[in-house]
Protein backbone atom coordinates (compact mmCIF):
# COMPACT_ATOMS: atom_id res chain seq x y z
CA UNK A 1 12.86 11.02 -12.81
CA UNK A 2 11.15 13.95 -13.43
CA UNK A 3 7.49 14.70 -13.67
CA UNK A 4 5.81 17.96 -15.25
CA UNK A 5 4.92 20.59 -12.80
CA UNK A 6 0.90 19.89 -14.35
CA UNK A 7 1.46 16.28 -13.19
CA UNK A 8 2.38 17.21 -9.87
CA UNK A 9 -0.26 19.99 -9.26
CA UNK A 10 -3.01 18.16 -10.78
CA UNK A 11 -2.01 14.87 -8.35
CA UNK A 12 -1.44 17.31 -5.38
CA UNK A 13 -4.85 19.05 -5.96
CA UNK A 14 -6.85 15.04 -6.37
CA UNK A 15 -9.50 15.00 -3.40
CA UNK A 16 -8.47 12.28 -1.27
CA UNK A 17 -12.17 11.22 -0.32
CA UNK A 18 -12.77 11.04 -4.43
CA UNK A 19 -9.42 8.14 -4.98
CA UNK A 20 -10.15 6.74 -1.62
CA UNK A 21 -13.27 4.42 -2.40
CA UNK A 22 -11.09 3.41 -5.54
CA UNK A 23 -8.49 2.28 -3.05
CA UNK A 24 -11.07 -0.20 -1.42
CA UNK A 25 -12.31 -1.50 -4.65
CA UNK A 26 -9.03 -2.54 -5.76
CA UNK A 27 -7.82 -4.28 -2.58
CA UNK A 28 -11.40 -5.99 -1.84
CA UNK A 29 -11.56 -7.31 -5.15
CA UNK A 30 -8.10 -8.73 -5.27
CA UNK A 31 -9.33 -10.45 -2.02
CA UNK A 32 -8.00 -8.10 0.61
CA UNK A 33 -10.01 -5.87 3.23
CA UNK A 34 -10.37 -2.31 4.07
CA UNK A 35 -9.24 -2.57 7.51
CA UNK A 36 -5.57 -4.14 5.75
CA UNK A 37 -5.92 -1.01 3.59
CA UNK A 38 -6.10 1.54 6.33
CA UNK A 39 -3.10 -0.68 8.16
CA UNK A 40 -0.66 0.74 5.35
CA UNK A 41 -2.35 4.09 5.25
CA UNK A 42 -1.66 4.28 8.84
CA UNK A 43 1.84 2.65 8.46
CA UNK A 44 3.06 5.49 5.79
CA UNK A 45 0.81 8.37 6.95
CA UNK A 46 0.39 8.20 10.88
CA UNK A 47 -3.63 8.31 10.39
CA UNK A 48 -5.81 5.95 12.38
CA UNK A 49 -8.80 5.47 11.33
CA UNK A 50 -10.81 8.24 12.92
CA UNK A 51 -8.32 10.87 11.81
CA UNK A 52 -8.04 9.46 8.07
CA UNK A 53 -12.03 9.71 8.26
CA UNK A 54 -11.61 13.30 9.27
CA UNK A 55 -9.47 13.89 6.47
CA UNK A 56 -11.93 12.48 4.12
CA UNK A 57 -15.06 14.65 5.76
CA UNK A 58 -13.03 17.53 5.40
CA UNK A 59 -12.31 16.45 1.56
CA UNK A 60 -8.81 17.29 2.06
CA UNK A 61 -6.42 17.32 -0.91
CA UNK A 62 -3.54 14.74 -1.44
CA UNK A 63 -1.05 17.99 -0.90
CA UNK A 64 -3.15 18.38 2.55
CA UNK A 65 -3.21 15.04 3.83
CA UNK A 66 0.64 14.72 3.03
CA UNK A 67 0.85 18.47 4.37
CA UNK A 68 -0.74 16.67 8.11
CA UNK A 69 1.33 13.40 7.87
CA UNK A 70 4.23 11.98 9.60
CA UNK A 71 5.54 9.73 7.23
CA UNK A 72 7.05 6.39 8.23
CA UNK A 73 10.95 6.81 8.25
CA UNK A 74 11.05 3.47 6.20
CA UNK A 75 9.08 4.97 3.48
CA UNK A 76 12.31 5.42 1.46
CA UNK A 77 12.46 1.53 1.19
CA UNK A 78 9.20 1.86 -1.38
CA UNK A 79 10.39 0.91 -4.55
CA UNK A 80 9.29 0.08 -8.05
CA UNK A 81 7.41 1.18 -10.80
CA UNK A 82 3.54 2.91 -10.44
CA UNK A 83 1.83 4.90 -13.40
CA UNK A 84 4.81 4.33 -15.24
CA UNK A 85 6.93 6.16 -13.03
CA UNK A 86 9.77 4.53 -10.72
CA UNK A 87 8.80 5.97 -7.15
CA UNK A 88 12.84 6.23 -6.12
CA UNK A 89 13.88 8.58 -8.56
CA UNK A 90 10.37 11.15 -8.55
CA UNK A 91 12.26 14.59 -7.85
CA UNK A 92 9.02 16.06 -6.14
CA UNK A 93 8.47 15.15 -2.99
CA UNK A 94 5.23 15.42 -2.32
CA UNK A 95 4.39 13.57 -5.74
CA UNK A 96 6.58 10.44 -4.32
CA UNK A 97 4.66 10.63 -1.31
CA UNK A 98 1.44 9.88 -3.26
CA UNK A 99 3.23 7.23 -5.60
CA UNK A 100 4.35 5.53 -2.27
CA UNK A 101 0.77 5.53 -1.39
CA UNK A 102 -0.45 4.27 -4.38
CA UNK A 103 2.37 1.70 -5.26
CA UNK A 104 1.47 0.11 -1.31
CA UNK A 105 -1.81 -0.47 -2.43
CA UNK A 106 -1.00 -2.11 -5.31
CA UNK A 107 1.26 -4.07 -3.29
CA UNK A 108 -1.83 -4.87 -1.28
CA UNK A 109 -4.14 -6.12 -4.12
CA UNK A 110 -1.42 -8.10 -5.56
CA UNK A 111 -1.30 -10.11 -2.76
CA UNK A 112 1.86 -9.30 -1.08
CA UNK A 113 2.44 -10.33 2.56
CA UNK A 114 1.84 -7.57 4.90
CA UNK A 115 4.99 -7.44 6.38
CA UNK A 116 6.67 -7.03 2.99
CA UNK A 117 4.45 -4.39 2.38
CA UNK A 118 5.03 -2.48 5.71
CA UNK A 119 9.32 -3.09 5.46
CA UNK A 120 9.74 -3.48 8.85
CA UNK A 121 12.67 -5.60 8.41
């Protein structure tokens, strides 16, 4: 699926630290917790906590942070439909990489099991 090159350079150039606190509303109102949200981040990104709180200081883009990341090899098993786009078939990488992130946490607020979430199996 293809997006428009606007899309992708207006999602590439999003401030992480301005989506970020959204991320923690969503799962801690759906019942979940911000250390379960920084598990996936961590899972799909490499970023513990103290270097995903760098990133944020630093207000690094999305394009950075996926620039700085070693994604999970299983992040090709992140499937499904986010902002009306199916994640699989995004053409642009680095735009996939930021629907993967955002279709895990909607995993997470939905109330998915974690290990579902993290496809380890």
């Amino acid at each position: 699926m293809n997006t428009t090159p606007e899309h992708d350079e207006r999602i590439a150039a999003l401030v992480f630290a301005s989506v970020y606190p959204l991320y923690i509303k969503k799962v801690e109102s759906k019942g979940r917790t911000k250390e379960e949200l920084h598990q996936v981040i961590e899972w799909l990104t490499g970023f513990d906590e103290k270097k995903l709180q760098k990133l944020i200081d630093e207000k690094a883009t999305f394009k950075t942070l996926f620039q700085k990341a070693t994604l999970n090899p299983n992040a090709h098993l992140i499937t499904g439909v986010i902002c009306g786009y199916r994640v699989e078939e995004i053409e642009n990488p680095l735009t996939q990489q930021i629907r993967y992130l955002d279709k895990l946490v909607d995993e997470l607020a939905k109330g998915k099991k974690m290990e579902k979430i993290l496809r380890n199996a």
